[in-house]
Protein backbone atom coordinates (compact mmCIF):
# COMPACT_ATOMS: atom_id res chain seq x y z
CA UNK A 1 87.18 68.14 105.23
CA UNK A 2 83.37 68.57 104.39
CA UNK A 3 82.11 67.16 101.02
CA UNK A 4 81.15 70.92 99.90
CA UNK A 5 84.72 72.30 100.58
CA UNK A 6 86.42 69.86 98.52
CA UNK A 7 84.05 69.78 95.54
CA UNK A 8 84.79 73.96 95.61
CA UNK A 9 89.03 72.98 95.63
CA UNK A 10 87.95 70.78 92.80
CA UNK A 11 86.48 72.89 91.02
CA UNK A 12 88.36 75.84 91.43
CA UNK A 13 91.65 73.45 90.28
CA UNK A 14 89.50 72.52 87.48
CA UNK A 15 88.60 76.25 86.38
CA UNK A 16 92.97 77.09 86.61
CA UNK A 17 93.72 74.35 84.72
CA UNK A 18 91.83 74.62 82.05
CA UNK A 19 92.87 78.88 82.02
CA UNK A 20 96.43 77.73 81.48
CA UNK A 21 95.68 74.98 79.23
CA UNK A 22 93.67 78.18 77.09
CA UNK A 23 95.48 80.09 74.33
CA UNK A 24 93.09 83.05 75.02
CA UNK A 25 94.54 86.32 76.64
CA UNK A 26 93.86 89.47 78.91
CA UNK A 27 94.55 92.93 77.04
CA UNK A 28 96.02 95.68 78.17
CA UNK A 29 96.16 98.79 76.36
CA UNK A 30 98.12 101.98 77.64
CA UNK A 31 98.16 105.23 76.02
CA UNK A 32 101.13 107.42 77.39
CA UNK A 33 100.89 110.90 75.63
CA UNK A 34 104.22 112.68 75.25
CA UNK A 35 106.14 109.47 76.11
CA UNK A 36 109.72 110.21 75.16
CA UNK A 37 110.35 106.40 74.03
CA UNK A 38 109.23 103.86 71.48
CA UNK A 39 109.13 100.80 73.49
CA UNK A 40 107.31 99.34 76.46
CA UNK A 41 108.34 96.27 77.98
CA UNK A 42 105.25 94.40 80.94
CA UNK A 43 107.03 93.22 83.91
CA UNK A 44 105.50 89.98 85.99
CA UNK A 45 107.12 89.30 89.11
CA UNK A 46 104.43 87.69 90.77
CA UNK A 47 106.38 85.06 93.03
CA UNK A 48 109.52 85.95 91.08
CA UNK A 49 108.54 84.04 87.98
CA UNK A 50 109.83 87.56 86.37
CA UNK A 51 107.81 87.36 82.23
CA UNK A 52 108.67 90.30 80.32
CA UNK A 53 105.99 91.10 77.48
CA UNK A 54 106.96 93.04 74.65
CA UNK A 55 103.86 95.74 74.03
CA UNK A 56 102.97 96.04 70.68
CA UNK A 57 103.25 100.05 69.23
CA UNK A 58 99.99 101.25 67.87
CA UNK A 59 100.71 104.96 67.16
CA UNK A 60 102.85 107.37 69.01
CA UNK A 61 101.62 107.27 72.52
CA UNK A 62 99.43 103.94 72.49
CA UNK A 63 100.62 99.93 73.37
CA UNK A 64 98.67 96.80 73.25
CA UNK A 65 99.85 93.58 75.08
CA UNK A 66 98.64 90.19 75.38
CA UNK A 67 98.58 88.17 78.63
CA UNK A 68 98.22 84.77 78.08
CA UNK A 69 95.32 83.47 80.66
CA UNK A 70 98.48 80.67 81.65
CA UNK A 71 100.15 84.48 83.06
CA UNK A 72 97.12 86.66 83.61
CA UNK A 73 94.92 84.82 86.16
CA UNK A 74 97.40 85.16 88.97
CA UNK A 75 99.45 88.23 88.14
CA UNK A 76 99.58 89.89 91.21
CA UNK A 77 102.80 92.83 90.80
CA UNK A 78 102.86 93.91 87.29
CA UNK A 79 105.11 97.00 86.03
CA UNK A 80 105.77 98.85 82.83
CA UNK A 81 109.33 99.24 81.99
CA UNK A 82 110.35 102.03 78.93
CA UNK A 83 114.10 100.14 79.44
CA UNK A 84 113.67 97.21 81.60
CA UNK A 85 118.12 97.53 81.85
CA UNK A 86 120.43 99.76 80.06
CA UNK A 87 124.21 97.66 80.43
CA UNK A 88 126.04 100.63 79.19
CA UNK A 89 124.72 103.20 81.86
CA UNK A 90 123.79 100.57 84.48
CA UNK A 91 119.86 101.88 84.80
CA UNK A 92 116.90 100.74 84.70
CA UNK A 93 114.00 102.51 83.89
CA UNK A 94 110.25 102.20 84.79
CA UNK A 95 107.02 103.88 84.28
CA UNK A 96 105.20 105.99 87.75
CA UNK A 97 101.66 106.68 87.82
CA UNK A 98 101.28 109.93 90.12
CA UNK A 99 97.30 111.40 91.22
CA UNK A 100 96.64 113.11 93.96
CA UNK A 101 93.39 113.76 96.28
CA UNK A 102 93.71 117.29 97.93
CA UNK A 103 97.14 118.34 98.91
CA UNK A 104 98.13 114.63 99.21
CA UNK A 105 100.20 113.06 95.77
CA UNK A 106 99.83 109.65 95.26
CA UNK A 107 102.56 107.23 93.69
CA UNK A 108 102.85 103.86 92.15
CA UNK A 109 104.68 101.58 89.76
CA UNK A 110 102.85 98.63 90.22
CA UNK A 111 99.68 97.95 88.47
CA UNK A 112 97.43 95.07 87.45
CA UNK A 113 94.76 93.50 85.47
CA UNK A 114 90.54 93.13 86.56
CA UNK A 115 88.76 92.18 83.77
CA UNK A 116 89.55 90.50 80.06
CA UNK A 117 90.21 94.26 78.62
CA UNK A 118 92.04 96.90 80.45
CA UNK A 119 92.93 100.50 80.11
CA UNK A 120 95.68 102.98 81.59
CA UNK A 121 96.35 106.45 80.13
CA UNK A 122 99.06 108.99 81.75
CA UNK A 123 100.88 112.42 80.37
CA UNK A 124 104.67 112.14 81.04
CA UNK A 125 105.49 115.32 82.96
CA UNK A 126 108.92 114.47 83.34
CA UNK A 127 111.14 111.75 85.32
CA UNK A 128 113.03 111.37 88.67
CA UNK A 129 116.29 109.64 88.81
CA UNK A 130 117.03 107.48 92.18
CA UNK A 131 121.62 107.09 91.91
CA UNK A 132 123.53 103.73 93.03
CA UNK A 133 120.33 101.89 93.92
CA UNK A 134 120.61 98.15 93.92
CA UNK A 135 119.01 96.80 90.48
CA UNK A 136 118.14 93.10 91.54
CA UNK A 137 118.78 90.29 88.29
CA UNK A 138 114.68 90.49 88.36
CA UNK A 139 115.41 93.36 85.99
CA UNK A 140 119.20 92.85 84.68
CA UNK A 141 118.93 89.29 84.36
CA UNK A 142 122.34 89.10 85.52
CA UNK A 143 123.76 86.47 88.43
CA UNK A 144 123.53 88.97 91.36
CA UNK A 145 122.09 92.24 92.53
CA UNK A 146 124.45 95.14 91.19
CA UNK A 147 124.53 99.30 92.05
CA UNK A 148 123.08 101.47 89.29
CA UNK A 149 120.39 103.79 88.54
CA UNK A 150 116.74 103.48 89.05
CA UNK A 151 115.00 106.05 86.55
CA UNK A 152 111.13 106.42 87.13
CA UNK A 153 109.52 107.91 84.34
CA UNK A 154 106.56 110.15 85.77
CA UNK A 155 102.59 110.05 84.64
CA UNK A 156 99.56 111.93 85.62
CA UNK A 157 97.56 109.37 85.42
CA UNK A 158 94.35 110.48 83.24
CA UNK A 159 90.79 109.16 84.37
CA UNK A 160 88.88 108.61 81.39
CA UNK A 161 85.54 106.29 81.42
CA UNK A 162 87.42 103.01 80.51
CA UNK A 163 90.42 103.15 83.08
CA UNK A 164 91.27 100.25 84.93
CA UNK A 165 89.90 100.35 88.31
CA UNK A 166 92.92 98.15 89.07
CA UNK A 167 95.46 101.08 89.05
CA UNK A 168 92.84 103.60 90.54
CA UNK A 169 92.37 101.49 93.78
CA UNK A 170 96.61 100.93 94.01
CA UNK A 171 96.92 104.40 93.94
CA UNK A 172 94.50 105.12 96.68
CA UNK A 173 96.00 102.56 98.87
CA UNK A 174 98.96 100.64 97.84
CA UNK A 175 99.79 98.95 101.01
CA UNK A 176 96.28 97.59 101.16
CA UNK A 177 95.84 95.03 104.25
CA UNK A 178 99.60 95.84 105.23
CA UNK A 179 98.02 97.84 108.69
CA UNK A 180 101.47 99.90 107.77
CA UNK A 181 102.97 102.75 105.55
CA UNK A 182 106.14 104.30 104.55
CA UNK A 183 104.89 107.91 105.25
CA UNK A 184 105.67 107.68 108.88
CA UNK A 185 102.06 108.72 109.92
CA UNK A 186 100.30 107.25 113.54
CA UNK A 187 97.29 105.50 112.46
CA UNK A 188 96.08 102.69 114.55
CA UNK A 189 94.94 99.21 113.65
CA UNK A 190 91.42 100.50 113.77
CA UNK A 191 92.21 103.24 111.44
CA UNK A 192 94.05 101.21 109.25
CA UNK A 193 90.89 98.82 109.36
CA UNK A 194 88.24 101.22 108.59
CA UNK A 195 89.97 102.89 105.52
CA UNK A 196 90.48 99.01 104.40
CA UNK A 197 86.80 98.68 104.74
CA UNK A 198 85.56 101.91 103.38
CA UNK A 199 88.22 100.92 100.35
CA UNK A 200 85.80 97.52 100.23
CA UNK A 201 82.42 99.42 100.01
CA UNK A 202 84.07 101.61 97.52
CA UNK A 203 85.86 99.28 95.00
CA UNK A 204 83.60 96.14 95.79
CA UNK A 205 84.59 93.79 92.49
CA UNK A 206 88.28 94.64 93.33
CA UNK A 207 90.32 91.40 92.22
CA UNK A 208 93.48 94.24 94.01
CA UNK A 209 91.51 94.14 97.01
CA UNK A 210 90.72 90.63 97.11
CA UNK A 211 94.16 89.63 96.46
CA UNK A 212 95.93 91.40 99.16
CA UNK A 213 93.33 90.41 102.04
CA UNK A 214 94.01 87.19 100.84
CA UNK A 215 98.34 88.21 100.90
CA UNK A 216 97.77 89.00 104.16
CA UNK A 217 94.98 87.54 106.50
CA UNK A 218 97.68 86.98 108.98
CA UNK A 219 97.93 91.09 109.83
CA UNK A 220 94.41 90.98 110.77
CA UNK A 221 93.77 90.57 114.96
CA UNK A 222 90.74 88.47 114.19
CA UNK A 223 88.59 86.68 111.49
CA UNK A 224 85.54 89.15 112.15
CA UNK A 225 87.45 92.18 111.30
CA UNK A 226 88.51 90.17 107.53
CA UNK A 227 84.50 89.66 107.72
CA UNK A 228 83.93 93.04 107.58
CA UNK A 229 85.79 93.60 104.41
CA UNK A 230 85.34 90.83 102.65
CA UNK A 231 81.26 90.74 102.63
CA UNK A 232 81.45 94.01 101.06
CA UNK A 233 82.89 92.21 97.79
CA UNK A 234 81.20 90.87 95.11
CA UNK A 235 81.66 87.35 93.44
CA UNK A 236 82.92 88.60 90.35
CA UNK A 237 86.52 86.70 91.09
CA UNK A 238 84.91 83.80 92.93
CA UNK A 239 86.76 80.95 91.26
CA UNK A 240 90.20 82.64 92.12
CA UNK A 241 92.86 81.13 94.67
CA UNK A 242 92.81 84.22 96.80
CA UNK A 243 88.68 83.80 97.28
CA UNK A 244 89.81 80.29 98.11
CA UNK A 245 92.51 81.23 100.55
CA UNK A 246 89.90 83.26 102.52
CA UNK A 247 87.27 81.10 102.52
CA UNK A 248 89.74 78.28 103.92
CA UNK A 249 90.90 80.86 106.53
CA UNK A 250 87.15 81.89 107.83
CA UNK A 251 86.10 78.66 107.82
CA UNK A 252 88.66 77.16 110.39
CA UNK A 253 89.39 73.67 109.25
CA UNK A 254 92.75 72.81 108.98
CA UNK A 255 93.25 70.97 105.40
CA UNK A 256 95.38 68.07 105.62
CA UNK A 257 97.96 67.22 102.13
CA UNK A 258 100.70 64.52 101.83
CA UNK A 259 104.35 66.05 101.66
CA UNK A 260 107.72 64.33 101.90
CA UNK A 261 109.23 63.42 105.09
CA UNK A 262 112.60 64.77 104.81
CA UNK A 263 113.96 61.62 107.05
CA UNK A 264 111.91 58.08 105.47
CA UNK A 265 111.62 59.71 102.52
CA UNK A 266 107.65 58.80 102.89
CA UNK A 267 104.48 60.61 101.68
CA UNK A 268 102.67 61.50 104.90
CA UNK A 269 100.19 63.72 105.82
CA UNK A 270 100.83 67.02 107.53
CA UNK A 271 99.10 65.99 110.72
CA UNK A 272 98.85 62.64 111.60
CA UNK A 273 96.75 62.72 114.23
CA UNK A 274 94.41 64.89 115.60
CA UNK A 275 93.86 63.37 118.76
CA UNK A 276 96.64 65.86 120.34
CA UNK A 277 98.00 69.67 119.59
CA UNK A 278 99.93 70.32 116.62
CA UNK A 279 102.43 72.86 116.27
CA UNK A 280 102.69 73.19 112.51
CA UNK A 281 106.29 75.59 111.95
CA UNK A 282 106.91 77.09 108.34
CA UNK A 283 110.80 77.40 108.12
CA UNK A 284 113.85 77.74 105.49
CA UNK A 285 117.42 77.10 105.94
CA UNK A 286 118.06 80.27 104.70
CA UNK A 287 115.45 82.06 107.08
CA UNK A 288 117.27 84.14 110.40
CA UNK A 289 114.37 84.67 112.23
CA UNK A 290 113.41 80.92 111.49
CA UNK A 291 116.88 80.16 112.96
CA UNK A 292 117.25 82.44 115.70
CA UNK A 293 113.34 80.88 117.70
CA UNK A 294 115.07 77.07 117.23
CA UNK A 295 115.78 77.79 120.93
CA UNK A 296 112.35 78.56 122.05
CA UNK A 297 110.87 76.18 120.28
CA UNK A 298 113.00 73.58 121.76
CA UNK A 299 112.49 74.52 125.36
CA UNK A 300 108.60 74.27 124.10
CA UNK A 301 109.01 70.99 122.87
CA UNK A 302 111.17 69.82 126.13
CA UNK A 303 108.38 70.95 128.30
CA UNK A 304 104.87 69.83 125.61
CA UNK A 305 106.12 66.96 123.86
CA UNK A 306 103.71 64.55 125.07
CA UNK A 307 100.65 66.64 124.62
CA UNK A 308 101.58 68.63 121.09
CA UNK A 309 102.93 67.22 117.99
CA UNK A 310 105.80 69.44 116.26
CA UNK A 311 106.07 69.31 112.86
CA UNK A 312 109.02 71.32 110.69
CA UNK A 313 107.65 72.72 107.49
CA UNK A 314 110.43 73.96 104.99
CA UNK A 315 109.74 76.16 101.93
CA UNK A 316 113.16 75.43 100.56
CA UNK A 317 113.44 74.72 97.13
CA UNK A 318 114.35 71.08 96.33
CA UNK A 319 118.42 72.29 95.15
CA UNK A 320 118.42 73.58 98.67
CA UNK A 321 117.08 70.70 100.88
CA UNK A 322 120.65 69.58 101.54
CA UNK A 323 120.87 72.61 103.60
CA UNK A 324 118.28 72.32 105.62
CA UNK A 325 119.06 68.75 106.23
CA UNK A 326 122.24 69.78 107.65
CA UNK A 327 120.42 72.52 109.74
CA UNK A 328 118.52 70.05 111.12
CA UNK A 329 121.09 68.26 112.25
CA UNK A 330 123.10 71.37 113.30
CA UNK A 331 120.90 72.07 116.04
CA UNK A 332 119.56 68.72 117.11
CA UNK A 333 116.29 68.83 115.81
CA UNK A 334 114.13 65.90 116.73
CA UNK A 335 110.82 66.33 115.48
CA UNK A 336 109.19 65.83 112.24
CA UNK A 337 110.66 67.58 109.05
CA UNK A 338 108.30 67.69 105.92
CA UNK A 339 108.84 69.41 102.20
CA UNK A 340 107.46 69.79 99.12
CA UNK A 341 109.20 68.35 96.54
CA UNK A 342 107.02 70.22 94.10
CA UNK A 343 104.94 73.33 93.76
CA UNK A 344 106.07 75.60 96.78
CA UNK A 345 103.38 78.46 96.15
CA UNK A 346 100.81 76.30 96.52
CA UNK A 347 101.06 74.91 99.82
CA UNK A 348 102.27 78.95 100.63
CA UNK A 349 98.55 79.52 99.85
CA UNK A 350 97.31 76.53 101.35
CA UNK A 351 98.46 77.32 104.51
CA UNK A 352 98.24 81.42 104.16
CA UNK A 353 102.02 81.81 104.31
CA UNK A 354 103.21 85.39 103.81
CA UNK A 355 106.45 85.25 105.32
CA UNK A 356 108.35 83.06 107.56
CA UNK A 357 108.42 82.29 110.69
CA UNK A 358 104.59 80.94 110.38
CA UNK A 359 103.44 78.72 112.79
CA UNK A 360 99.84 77.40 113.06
CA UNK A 361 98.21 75.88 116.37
CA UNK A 362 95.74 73.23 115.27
CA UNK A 363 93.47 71.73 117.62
CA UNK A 364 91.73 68.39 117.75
CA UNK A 365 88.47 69.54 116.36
CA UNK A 366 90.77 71.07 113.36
CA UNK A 367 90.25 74.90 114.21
CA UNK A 368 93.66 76.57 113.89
CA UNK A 369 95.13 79.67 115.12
CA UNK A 370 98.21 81.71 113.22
CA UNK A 371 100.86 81.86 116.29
CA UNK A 372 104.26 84.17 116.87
CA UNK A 373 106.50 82.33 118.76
CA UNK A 374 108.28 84.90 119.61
CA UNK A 375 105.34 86.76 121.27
CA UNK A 376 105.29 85.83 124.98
CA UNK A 377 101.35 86.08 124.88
CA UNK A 378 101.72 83.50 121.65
CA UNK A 379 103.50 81.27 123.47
CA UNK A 380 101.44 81.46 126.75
CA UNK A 381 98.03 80.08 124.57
CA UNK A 382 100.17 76.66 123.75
CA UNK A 383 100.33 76.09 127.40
CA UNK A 384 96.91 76.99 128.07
CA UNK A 385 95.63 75.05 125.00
CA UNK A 386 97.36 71.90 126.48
CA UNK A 387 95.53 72.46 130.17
CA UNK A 388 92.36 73.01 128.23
CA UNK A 389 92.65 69.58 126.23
C-alpha cells in the first residue's frame, strides 16, 4: 500500500473515532401538520444495529431529535415510526413521504441526515394499511418475525427553503445505484446509468448519493462508468467511509489485513503471497448461494491449484463459527478459511461486500477484479488470468 493511502485510512479512522468519542449531535426537526398522534419514535437500522430515538414534542405538529455523532455519521436507513409496535393489534406503524413529478407519485419511508441540522415537513392526507405482513423483531423486538399489520401513515411532503436535500434526492430515486426497480419498467444499464449521473450533477454534495455508489460499486460493469458519477460530487463528505470505499475501489490495490485462520488459530494476512492468483471467496454458513457454487469452486481448485491461491472468507458472526467449521468439513474443503473475530462491517467495507457470494480475483501486481462464479464468462477470466501469468 502507498504511503499516501494509508496516511488517508489513518486519518479518516482518526476523524470516526474521535465523532464517537464526541457528545455533540445531528438535529433533526420534522414538522407533520395534521398528524393524528403525539409521538414520534427515529428508527436506525443501519446494519441492523436497530436505535430507536424518542423525538422530543415541540407543539402540535413539530419534533426535535438528537443523533448522537457515535449514531449519526454512518446512519444510512433511517425511518420515522408514529407506533414503532402496537402488541394488542399486532401493527406497526410508520411515517410515508409521497411527491410526485408529472403524473408519476413518488414514495418513501426511508430518510436520512446531510448536514449537522436537518429539516422534513409533510401534511398527513391520510394512511394505507398493508394486512398479515411479516413485522420482523427489528420493529417488535420480539424473538422472531411474526404476521401483523403494516400501517403507513401518508405525507405530502412540503418543500420549504430549509428541507433536507436528503429526503428530496430518496424520493427522486430510491434505488439509487441498484441498476433495478420494483415498477417493472425496461430500462437498460445505460439508462439506469445516465439518470444515476444526471442525479450526480443535480444533487452534487449528496452524502445519499455517495453512500449508495459506495453500497454498491459491484452493480457497476466498469470503474469508468462509477467515474462518471462520482467526479460530479463535491468533497463535502470526504472524511466518510463510503468516500473511502470508492477511492479504495478506483484505485485498484488490493489492501491486505490480518484475520484469524479458522484452522491454527493464527493471525495471518489475507493474501500471503502475491507471487501467484488469489481467489479471495466471501461466504457464510448460513449463505445458499454460498453453498450451492462449493462444487464449482472445487472443480476450479482441482484444475488451478498450483497457479491460484483460494482463500475462504466467512462473515459469520463469532456464536456462529462452529457452523461453518462443520461446513467446512461437510464438504471437504481444503483451502484456507479466515474470520474476523471482531468488527464484521468493517472488513464488509474493506472489501466492498454487498452481499454474498463475493469473490475477488487479485493479481500479482495487486489490481483486483469483483468475480461471479457462477457466470461462465467469470469463470473463463480465472483460466485466462492463469495463461496470462
Amino acid at each position: 500500500m502507498n504511503f499516501s493511502k494509508l496516511v488517508t485510512i489513518i486519518f479518516c479512522f482518526l476523524i470516526f473515532k474521535s465523532y464517537s468519542q464526541s457528545s455533540s449531535t445531528y438535529k433533526l426537526t420534522v414538522t407533520l401538520e395534521n398528524a393524528p398522534f403525539k409521538s414520534l419514535t427515529l428508527h436506525d437500522y443501519t446494519n441492523d444495529k436497530n436505535v430507536f430515538i424518542t423525538g422530543k414534542h415541540i407543539d402540535n405538529f413539530t419534533w426535535e431529535f438528537d443523533i448522537p455523532d457515535s449514531i449519526a455519521i454512518n446512519s444510512e436507513f433511517l425511518s420515522l415510526l408514529s407506533n414503532p409496535y402496537d402488541a394488542f393489534h399486532k401493527s406497526s406503524t410508520s411515517i410515508r413521504f409521497i411527491d410526485s413529478i408529472g403524473s408519476k407519485q413518488l414514495k418513501t419511508v426511508t430518510i436520512g441526515i446531510e448536514d449537522r441540522e436537518n429539516y422534513i415537513y409533510g401534511k398527513y392526507i391520510g394512511e394505507t394499511i398493508f394486512e398479515n405482513e411479516k413485522l420482523s423483531p427489528d420493529i417488535t423486538k420480539l424473538d422472531s418475525v411474526i404476521t401483523g399489520d403494516l400501517i403507513l401513515q401518508d405525507f405530502i411532503l412540503l418543500r420549504k427553503e430549509n428541507t433536507s436535500m436528503d429526503i428530496e434526492v430518496r424520493l427522486k430515486e430510491p434505488y439509487f445505484a441498484w441498476f433495478m426497480s420494483f415498477e417493472g419498467n425496461n430500462k437498460s444499464y445505460t439508462d439506469y446509468l445516465n439518470s444515476y449521473i444526471d442525479l450526480s450533477k443535480s444533487y452534487p454534495t449528496s452524502r445519499y448519493i455517495l453512500m449508495n455508489l459506495a453500497n454498491n460499486l459491484t452493480n457497476f460493469k466498469s470503474r469508468e462508468d462509477i467515474k462518471l458519477i462520482y467526479d460530479n460530487l463535491s468533497d463535502k463528505h470526504r472524511y466518510t467511509k463510503w468516500y473511502l470505499m470508492i477511492n479504495n475501489y478506483l484505485d485498484n490495490e488490493f489492501i491486505n489485513t490480518k484475520m484469524k485462520n479458522l484452522k491454527s488459530g493464527n493471525y495471518e494476512n489475507v493474501i500471503e503471497s502475491f507471487e501467484k492468483l488469489n481467489l479471495i471467496i466471501f461466504t457464510a454458513s448460513w449463505c445458499a448461494p454460498c453453498i450451492e457454487e462449493i462444487p464449482l469452486l472445487k472443480n476450479i481448485h482441482e484444475d488451478m491449484k498450483e497457479s491460484v491461491n483460494f482463500t475462504y472468507l466467512t462473515i459469520d458472526k463469532k456464536s456462529d463459527i462452529i457452523n461453518f467449521q462443520q461446513l467446512v468439513q461437510k464438504y471437504k474443503i481444503t483451502w484456507r478459511s479466515l474470520f474476523s473475530e471482531k468488527d464484521i462491517t468493517s472488513i464488509k467495507n474493506l472489501y466492498f461486500v454487498s452481499s454474498i457470494p463475493h469473490v475477488l480475483l487479485v493479481y500479482p501486481d495487486k489490481k483486483f477484479d469483483v468475480i461471479d462464479i457462477r457466470s461462465v464468462e467469470d469463470r473463463e477470466k480465472i483460466y485466462k488470468a492463469v495463461l496470462k501469468n
